[in-house]
C-alpha atoms as a PDB file:
ATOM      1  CA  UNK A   1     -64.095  -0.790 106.675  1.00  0.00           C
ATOM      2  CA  UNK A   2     -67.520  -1.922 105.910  1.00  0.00           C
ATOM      3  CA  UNK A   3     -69.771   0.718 103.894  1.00  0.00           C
ATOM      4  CA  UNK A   4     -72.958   1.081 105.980  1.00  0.00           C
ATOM      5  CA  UNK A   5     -76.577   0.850 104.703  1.00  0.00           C
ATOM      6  CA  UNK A   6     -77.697   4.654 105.354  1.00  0.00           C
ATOM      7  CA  UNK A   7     -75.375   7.579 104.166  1.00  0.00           C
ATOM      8  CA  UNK A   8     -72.540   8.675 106.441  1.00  0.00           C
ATOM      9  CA  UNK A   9     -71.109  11.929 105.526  1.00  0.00           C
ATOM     10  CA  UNK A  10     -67.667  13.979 107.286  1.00  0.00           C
ATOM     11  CA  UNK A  11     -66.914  17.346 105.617  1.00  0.00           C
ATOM     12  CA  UNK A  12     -63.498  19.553 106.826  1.00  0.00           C
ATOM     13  CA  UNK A  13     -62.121  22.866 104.615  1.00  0.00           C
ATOM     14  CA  UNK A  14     -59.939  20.611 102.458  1.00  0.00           C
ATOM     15  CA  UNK A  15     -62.258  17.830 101.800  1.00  0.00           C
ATOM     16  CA  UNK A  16     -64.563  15.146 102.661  1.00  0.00           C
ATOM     17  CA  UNK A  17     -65.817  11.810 103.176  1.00  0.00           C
ATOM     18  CA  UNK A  18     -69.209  10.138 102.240  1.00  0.00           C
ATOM     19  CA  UNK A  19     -69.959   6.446 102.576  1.00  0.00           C
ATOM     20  CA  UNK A  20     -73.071   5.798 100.143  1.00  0.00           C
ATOM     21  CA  UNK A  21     -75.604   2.743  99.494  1.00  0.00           C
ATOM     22  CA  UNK A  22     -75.308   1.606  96.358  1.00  0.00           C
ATOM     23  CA  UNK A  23     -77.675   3.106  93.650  1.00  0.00           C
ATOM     24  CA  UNK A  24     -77.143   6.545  95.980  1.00  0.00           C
ATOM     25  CA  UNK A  25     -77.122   9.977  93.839  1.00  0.00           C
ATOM     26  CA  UNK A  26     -76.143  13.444  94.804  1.00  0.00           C
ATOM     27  CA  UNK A  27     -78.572  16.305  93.489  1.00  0.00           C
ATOM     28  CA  UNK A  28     -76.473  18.470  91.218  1.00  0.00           C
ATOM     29  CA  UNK A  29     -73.909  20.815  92.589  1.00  0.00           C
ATOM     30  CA  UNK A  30     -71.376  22.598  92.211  1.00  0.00           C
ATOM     31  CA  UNK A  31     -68.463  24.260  93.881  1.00  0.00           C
ATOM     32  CA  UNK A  32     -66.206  27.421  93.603  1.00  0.00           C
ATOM     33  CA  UNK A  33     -62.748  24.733  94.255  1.00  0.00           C
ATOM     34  CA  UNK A  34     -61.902  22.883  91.886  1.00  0.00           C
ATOM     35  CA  UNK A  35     -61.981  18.758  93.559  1.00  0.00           C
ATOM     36  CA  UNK A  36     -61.384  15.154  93.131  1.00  0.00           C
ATOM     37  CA  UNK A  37     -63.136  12.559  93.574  1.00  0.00           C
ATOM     38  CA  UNK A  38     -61.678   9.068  94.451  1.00  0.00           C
ATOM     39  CA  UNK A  39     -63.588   6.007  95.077  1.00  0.00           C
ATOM     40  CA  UNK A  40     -61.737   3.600  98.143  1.00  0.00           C
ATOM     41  CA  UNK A  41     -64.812   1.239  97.714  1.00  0.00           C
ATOM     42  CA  UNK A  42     -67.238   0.803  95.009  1.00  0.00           C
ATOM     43  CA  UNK A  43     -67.850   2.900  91.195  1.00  0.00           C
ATOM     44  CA  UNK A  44     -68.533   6.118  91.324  1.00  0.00           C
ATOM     45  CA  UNK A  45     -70.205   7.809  88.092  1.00  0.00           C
ATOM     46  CA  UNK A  46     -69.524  11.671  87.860  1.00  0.00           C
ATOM     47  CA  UNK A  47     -71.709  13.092  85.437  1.00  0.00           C
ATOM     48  CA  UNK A  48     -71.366  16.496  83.771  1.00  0.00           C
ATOM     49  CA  UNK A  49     -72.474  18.343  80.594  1.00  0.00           C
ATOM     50  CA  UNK A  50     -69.208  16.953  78.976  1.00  0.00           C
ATOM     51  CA  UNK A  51     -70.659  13.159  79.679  1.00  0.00           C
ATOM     52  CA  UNK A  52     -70.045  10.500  82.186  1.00  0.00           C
ATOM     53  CA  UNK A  53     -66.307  10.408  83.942  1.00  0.00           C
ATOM     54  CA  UNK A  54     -65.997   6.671  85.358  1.00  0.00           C
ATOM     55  CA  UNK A  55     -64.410   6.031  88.746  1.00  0.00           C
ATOM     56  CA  UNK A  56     -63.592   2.654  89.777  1.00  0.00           C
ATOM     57  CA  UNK A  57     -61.256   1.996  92.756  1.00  0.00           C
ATOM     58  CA  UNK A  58     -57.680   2.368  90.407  1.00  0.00           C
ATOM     59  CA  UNK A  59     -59.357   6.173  88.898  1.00  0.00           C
ATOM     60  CA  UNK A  60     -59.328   9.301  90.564  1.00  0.00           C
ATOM     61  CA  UNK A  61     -62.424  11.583  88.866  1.00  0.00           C
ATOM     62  CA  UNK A  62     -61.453  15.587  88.581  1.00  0.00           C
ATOM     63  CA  UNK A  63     -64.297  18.231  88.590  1.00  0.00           C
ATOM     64  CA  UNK A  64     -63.149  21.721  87.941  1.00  0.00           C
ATOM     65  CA  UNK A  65     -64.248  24.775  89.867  1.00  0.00           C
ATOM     66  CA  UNK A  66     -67.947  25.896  88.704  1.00  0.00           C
ATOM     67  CA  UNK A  67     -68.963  22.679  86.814  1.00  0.00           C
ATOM     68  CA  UNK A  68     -72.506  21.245  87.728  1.00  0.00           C
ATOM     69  CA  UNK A  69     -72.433  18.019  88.227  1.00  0.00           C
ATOM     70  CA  UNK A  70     -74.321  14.971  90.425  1.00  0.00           C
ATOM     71  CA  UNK A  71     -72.198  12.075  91.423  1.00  0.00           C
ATOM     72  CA  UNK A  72     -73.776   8.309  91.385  1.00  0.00           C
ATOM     73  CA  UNK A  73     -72.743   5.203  93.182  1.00  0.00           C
ATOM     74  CA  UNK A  74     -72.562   1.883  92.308  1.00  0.00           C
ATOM     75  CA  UNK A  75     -71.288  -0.792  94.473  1.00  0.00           C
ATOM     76  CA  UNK A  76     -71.410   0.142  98.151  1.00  0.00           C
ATOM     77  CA  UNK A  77     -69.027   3.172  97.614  1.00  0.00           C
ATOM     78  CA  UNK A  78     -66.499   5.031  99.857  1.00  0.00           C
ATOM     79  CA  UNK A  79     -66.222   8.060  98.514  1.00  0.00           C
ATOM     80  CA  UNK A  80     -63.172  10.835  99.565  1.00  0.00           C
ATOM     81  CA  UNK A  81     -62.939  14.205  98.899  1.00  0.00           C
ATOM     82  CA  UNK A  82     -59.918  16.612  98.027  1.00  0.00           C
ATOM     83  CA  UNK A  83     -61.110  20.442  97.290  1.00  0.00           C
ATOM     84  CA  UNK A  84     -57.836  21.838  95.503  1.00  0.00           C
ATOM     85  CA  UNK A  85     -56.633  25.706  95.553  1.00  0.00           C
ATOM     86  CA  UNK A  86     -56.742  27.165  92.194  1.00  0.00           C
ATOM     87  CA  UNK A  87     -53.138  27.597  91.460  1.00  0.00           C
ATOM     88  CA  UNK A  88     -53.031  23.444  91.674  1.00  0.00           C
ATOM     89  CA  UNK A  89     -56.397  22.647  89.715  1.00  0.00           C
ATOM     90  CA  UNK A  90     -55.191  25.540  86.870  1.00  0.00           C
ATOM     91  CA  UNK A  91     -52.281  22.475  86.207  1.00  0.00           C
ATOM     92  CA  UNK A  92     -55.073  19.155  86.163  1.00  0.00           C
ATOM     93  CA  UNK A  93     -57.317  20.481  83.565  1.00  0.00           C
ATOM     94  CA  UNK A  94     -60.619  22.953  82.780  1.00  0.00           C
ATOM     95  CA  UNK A  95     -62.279  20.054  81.491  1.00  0.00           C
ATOM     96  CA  UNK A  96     -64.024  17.195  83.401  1.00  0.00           C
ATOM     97  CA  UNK A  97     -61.912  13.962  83.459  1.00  0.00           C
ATOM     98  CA  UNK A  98     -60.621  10.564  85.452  1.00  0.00           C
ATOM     99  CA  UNK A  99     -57.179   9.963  85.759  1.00  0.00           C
ATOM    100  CA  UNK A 100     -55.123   6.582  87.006  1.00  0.00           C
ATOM    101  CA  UNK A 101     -54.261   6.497  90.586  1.00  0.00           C
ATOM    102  CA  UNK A 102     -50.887   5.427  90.992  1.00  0.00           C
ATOM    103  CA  UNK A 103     -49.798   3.605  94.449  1.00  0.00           C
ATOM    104  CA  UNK A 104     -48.702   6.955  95.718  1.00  0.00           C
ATOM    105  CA  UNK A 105     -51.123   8.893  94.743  1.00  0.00           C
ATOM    106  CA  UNK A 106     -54.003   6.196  96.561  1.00  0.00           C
ATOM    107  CA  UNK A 107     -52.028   6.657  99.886  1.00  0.00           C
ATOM    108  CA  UNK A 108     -52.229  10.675  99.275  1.00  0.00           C
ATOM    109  CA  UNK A 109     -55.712  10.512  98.582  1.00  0.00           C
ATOM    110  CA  UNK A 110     -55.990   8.007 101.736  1.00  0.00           C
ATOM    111  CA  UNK A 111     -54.099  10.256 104.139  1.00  0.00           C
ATOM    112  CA  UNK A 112     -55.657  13.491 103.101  1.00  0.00           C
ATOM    113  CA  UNK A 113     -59.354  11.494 103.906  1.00  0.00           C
ATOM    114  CA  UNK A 114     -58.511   9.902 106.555  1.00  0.00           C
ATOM    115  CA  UNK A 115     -59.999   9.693 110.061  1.00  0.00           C
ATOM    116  CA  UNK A 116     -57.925  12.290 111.563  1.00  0.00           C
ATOM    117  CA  UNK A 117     -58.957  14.561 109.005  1.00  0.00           C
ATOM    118  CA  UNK A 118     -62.844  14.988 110.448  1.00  0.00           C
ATOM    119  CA  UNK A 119     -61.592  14.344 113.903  1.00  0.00           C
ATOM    120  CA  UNK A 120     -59.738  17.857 114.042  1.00  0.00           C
ATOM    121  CA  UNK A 121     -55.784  16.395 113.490  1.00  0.00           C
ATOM    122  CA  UNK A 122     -55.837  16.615 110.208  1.00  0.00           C
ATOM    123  CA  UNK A 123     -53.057  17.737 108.131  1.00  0.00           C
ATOM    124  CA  UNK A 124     -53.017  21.615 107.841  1.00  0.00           C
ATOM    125  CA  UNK A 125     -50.857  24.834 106.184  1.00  0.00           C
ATOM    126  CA  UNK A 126     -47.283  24.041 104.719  1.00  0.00           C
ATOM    127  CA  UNK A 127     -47.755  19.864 105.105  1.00  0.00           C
ATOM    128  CA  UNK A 128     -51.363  19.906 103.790  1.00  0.00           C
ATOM    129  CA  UNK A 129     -49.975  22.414 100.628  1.00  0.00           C
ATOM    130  CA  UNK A 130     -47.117  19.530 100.037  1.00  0.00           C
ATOM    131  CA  UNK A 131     -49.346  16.657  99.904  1.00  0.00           C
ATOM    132  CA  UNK A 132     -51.750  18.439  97.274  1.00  0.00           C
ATOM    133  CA  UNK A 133     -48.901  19.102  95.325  1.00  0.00           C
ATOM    134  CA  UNK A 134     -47.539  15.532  94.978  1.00  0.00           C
ATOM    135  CA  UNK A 135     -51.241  14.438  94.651  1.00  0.00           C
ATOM    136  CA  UNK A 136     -51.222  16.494  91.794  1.00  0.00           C
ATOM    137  CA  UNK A 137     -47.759  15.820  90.135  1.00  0.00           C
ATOM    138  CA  UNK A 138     -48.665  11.956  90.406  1.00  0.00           C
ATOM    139  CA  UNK A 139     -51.831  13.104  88.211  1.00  0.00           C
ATOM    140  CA  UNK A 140     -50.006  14.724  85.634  1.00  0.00           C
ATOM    141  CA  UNK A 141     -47.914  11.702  84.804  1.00  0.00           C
ATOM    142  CA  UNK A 142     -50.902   9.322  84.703  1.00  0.00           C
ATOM    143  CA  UNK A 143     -49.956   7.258  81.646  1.00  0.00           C
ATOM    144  CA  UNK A 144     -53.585   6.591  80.413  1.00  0.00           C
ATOM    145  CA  UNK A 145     -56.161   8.709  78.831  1.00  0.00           C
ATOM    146  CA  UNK A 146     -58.888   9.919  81.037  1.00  0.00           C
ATOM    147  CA  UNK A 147     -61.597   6.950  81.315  1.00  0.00           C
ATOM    148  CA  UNK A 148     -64.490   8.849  79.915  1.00  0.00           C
ATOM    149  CA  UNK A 149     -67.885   8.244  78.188  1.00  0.00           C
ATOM    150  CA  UNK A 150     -68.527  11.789  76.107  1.00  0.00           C
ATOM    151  CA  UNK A 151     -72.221  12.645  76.160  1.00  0.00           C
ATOM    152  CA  UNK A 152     -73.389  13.391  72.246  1.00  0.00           C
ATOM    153  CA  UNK A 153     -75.810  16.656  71.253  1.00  0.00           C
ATOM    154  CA  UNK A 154     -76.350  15.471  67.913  1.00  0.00           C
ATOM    155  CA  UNK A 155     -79.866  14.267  67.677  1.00  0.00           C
ATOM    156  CA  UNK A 156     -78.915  11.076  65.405  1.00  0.00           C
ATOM    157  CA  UNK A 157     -76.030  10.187  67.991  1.00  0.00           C
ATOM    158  CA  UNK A 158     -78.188  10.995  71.136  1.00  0.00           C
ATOM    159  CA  UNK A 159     -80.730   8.133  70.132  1.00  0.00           C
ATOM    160  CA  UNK A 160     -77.972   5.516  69.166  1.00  0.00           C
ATOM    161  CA  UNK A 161     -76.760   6.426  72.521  1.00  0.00           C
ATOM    162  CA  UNK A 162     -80.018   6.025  74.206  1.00  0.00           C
ATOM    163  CA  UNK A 163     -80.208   2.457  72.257  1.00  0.00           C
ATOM    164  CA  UNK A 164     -77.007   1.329  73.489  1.00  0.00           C
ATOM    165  CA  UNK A 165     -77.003   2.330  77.062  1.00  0.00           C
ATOM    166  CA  UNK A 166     -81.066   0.256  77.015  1.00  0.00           C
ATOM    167  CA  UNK A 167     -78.766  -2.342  75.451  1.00  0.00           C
ATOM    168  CA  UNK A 168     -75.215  -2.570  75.498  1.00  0.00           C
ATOM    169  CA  UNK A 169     -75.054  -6.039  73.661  1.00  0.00           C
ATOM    170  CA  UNK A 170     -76.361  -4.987  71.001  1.00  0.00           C
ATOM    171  CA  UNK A 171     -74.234  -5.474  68.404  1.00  0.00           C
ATOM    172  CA  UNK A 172     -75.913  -3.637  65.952  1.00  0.00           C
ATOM    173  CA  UNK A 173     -72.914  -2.068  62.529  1.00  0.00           C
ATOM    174  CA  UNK A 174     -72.921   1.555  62.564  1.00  0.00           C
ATOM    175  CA  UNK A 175     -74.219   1.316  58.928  1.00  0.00           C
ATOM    176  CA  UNK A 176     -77.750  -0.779  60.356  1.00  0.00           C
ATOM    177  CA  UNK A 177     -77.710   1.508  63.363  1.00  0.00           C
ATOM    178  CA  UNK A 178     -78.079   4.664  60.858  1.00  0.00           C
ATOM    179  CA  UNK A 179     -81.036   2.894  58.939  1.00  0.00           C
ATOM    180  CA  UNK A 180     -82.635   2.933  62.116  1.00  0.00           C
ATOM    181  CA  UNK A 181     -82.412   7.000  62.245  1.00  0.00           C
ATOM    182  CA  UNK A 182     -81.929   7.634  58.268  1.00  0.00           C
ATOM    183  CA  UNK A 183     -78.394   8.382  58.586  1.00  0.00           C
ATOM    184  CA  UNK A 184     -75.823   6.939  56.600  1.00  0.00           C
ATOM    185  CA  UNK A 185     -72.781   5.137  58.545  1.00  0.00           C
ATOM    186  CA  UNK A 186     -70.438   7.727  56.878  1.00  0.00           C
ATOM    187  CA  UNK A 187     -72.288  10.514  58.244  1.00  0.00           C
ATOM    188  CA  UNK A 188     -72.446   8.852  61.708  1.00  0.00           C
ATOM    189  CA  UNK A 189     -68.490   8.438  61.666  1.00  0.00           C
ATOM    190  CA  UNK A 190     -67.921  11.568  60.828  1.00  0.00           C
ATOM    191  CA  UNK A 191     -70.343  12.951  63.480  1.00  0.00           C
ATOM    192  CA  UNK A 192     -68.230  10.615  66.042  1.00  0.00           C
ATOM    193  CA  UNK A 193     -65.071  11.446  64.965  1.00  0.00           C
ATOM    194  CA  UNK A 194     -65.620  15.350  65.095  1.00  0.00           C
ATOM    195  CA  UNK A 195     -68.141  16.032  68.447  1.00  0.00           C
ATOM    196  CA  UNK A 196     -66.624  13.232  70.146  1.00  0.00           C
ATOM    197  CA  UNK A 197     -63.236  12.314  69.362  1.00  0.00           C
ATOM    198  CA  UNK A 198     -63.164   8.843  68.648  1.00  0.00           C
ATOM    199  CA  UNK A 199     -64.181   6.042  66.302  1.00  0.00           C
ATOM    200  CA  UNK A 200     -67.841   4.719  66.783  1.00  0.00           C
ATOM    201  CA  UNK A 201     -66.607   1.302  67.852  1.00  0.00           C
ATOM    202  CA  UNK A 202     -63.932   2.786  70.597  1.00  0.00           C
ATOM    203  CA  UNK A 203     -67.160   4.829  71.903  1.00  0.00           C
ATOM    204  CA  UNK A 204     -69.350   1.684  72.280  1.00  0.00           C
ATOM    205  CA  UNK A 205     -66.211   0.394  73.707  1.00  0.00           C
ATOM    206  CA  UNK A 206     -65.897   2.836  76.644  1.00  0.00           C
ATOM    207  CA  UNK A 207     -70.320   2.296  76.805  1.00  0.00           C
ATOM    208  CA  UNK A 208     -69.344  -1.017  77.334  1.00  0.00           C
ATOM    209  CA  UNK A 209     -66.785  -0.905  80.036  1.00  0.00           C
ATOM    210  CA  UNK A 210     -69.388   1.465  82.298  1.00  0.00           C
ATOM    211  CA  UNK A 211     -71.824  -0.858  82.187  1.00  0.00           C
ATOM    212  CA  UNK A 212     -69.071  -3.970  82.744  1.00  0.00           C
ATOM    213  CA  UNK A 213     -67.840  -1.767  86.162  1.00  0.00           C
ATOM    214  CA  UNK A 214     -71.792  -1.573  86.956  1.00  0.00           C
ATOM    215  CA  UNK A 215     -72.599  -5.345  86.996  1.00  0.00           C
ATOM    216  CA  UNK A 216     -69.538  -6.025  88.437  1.00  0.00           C
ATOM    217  CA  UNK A 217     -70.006  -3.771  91.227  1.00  0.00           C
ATOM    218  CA  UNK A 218     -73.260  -4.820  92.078  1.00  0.00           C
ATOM    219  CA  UNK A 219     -72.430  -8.496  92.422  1.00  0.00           C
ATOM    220  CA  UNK A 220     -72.571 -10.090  88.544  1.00  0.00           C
ATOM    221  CA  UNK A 221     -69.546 -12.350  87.680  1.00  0.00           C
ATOM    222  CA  UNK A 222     -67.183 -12.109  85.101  1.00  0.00           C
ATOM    223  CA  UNK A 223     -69.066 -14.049  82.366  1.00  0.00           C
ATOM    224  CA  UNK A 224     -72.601 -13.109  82.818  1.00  0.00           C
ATOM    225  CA  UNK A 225     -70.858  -9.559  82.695  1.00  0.00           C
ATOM    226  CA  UNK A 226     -69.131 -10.077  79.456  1.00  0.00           C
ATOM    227  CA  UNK A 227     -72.239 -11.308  78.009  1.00  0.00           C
ATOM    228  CA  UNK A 228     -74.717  -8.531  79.145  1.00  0.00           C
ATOM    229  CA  UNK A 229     -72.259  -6.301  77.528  1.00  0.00           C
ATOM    230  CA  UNK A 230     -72.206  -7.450  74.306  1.00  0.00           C
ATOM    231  CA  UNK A 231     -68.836  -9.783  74.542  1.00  0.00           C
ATOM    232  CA  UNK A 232     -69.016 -12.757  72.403  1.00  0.00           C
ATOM    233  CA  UNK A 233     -66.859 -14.941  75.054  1.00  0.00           C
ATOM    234  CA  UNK A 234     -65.207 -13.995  78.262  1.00  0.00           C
ATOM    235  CA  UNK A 235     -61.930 -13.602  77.484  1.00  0.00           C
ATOM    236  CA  UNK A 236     -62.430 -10.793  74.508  1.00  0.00           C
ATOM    237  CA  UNK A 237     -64.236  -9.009  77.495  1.00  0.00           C
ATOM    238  CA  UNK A 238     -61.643 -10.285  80.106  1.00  0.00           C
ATOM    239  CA  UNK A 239     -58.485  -8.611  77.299  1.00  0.00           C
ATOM    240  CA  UNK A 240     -60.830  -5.096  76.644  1.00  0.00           C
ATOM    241  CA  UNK A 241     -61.528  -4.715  80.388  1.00  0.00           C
ATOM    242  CA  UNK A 242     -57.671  -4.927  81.001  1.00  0.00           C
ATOM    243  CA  UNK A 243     -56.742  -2.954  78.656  1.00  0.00           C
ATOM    244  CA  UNK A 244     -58.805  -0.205  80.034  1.00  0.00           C
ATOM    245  CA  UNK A 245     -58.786  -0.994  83.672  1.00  0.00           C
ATOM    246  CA  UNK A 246     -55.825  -1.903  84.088  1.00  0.00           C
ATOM    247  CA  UNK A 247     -56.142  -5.044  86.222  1.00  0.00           C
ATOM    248  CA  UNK A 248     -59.146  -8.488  85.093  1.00  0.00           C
ATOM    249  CA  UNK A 249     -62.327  -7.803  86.234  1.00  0.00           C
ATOM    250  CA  UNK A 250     -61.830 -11.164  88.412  1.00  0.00           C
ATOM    251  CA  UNK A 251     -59.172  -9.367  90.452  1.00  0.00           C
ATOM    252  CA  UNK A 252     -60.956  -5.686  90.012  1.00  0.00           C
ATOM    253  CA  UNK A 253     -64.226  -7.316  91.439  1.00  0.00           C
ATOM    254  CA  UNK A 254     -62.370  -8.745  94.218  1.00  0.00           C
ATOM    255  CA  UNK A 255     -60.717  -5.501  95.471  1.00  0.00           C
ATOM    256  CA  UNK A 256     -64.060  -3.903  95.389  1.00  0.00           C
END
């Protein structure tokens, strides 16, 4: 189904459905259920105080109850909606995060979205309680880590950030990004490694990646992409996007 122009928005008690423009952002929100987030169409960016959580169309994002957040698309996006009852989202997680969507759980997230939903034959009581559940035993045996960008607070890591996000090819060492904010590279590691919980490199990794689901969403090819992002040829970017994804951005950009 094509994703119109202008916003088109259908909300029901269990969920909802919003077809956005690309470049379309919510205000921040939030909500007293616990919800996910899944993108049919397009990248959607959820961003909360923990950092950016990065949908693409294989990636279901989870928001627990009471987070602010504001959602961003990228990519003409169709965007569905699943509010969960607390004694499901208490077994997902109290922290912001994206999961894989597994074949089963993409039809869940399909049927529970659907048209019939907004057109008052929705599914309801014991068969809507079933499908939740499934939907959320499929997420809790998603084999990857959550896809997720951290955001720093530590002043020296918040302006390397800023740097990198202006310019994700820059391939700038650790060591001469730390001369540029009179921080030594072991002190930046460190930082990393404890607010963060990863390696510097695996960080501007997942930077990367966002901005590689961007272009690709809004039309860029697979080597201009790799090169705006800081990829010395295609095919390192072509093996780290898989890796990640889960599928080559040739094929990802296709589905989209």
């Amino acid at each position: 189904m094509p994703v119109p122009r202008q916003i088109t928005s259908y909300l029901w008690p269990s969920g909802g459905r919003h077809l956005w423009p690309s470049g379309e952002t919510s205000e921040l929100q939030s909500h007293e259920r616990g919800h996910l987030v899944y993108a049919a169409r397009g990248v959607l960016v959820v961003q909360t105080e923990y950092g950016t959580s990065l949908a693409p169309a294989n990636r279901v994002a989870w928001t627990p109850a009471g987070f602010p957040h504001f959602h961003r698309a990228h990519g003409d996006t169709d965007i569905r909606i699943v509010f969960l009852a607390p004694s499901l989202a208490r077994l997902i997680s109290d922290r912001p995060a994206v999961f894989r969507t597994s074949g089963l759980a993409r039809e869940v997230l399909l049927a529970l979205t659907g048209p019939h939903n907004y057109e008052g034959a929705g599914y309801r009581g014991s068969a809507l309680t079933r499908l939740h559940r499934v939907l959320v035993d499929e997420l809790r045996e998603a084999p990857d880590p959550p896809l997720q960008l951290p955001a720093p607070r530590d002043d020296r890591l918040r302006a390397i950030a800023e740097r990198l996000h202006e310019n994700p090819a820059d391939n700038a060492t650790l060591a001469e990004l730390g001369k540029s904010i009179g921080a030594s590279a072991r002190t930046l590691s460190r930082l990393f490694h404890n607010e963060l919980g990863m390696t510097f490199y695996e960080w501007r990794t997942q930077l990367r990646i966002y901005h590689a689901l961007v272009l690709l969403a809004d039309g860029h090819d697979t080597v201009r992409t790799a090169y705006a992002c800081g990829w010395a040829n295609p095919s390192g970017f072509i093996a780290a996007f898989t890796a990640v994804i889960g599928t080559t951005p040739g094929r990802y950009r296709s589905g989209l």
